[in-house]
Protein backbone atom coordinates (compact mmCIF):
# COMPACT_ATOMS: atom_id res chain seq x y z
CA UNK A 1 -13.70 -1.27 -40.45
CA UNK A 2 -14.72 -4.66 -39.06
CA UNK A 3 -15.11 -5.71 -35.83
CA UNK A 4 -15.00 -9.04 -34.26
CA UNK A 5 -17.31 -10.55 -31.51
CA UNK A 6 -14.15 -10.48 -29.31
CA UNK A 7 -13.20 -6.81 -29.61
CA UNK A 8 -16.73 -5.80 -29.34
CA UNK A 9 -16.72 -7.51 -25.92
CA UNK A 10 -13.23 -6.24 -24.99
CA UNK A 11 -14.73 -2.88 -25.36
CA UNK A 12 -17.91 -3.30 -23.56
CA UNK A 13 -16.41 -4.97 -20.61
CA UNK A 14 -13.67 -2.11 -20.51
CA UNK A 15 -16.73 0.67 -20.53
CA UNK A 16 -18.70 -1.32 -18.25
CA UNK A 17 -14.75 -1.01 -15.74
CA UNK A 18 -14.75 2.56 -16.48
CA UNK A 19 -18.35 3.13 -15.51
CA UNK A 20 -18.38 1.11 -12.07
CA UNK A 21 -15.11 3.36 -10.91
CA UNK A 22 -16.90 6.73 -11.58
CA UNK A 23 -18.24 8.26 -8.72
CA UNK A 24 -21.45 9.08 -7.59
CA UNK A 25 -22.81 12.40 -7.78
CA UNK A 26 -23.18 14.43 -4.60
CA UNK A 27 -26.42 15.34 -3.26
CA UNK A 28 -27.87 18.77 -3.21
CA UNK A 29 -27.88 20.94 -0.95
CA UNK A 30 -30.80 21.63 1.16
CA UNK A 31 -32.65 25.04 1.37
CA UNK A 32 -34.39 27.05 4.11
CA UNK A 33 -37.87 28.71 4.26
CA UNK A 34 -36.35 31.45 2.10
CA UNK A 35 -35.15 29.95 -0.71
CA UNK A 36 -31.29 29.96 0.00
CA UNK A 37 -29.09 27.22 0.22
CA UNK A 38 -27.66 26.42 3.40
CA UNK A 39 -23.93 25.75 3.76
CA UNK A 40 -23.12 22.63 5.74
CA UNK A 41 -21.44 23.48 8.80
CA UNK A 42 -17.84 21.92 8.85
CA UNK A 43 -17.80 19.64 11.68
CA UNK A 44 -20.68 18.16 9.51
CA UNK A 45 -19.56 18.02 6.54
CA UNK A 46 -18.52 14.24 5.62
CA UNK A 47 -14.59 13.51 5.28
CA UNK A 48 -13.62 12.09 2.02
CA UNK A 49 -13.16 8.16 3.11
CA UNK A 50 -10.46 5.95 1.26
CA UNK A 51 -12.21 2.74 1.09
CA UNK A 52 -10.52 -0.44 0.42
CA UNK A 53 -12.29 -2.56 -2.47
CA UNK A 54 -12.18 -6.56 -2.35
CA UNK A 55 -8.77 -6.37 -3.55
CA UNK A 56 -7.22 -4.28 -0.60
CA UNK A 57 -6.92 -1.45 -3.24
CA UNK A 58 -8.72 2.38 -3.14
CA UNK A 59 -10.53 3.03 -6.03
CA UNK A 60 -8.07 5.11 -7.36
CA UNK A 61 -5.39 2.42 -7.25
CA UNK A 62 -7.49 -0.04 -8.89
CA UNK A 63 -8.69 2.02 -11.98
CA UNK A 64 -4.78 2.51 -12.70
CA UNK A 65 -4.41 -1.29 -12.09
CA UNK A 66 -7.11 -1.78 -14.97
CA UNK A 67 -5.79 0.62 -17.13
CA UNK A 68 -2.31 -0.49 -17.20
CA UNK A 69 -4.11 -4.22 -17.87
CA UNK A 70 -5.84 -3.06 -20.69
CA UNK A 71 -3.18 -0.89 -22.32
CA UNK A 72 -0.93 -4.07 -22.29
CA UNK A 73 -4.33 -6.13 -23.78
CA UNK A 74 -4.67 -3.70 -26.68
CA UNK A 75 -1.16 -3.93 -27.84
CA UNK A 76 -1.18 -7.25 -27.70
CA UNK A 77 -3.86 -7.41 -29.76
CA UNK A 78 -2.66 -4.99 -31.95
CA UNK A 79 0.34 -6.92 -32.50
CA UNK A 80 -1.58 -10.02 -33.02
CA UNK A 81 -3.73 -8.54 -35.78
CA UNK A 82 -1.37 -6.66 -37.43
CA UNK A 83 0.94 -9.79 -37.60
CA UNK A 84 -2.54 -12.19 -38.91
CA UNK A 85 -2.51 -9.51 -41.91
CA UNK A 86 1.27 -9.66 -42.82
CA UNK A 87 2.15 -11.72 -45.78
CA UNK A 88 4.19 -13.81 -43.30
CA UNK A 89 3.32 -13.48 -39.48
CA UNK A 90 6.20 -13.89 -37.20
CA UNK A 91 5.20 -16.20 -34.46
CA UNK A 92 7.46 -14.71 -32.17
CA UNK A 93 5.92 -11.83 -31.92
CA UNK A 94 2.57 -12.57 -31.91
CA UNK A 95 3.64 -15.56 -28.64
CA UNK A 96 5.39 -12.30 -26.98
């Protein structure tokens, strides 16, 4: 199977998304003189925060955002390169 110059970007720019929503992982716990972790007291522990990206969007919202965007990309480009190898192409569809 080939692959164009465009896909191949499509895909790296999509992985490169995916990657900056993941999140970080935590950090470990620390340990006392004996060896044992201690548990972080709950008044300390930190609160899960719902930041707001650049786009007045959480995280969350925004990775669904993207993959909605890309689902519609990759049928459209399905469409378009499934109609470019038809005998005739319909226009129509491929403009849709």
């Amino acid at each position: 199977m080939k692959f164009s110059h465009a896909s191949m970007a499509i895909a790296g720019l999509a992985g490169l998304a995916l990657l900056g929503a993941c999140n970080k992982a935590a950090a470990p716990a620390a340990s006392d003189s004996t060896g044992e972790v201690a548990a972080t007291p709950p008044e300390e522990a930190a609160a899960p925060v719902e930041a707001l990206l650049a786009n007045g969007l959480t995280a969350e919202a925004t990775v669904e955002l993207r993959q909605t965007h890309l689902k519609a990309v990759g049928k459209a480009f399905k469409t378009i390169y499934e109609q470019s190898n038809a005998g005739s192409p319909d226009m129509a569809a491929i403009q849709a």
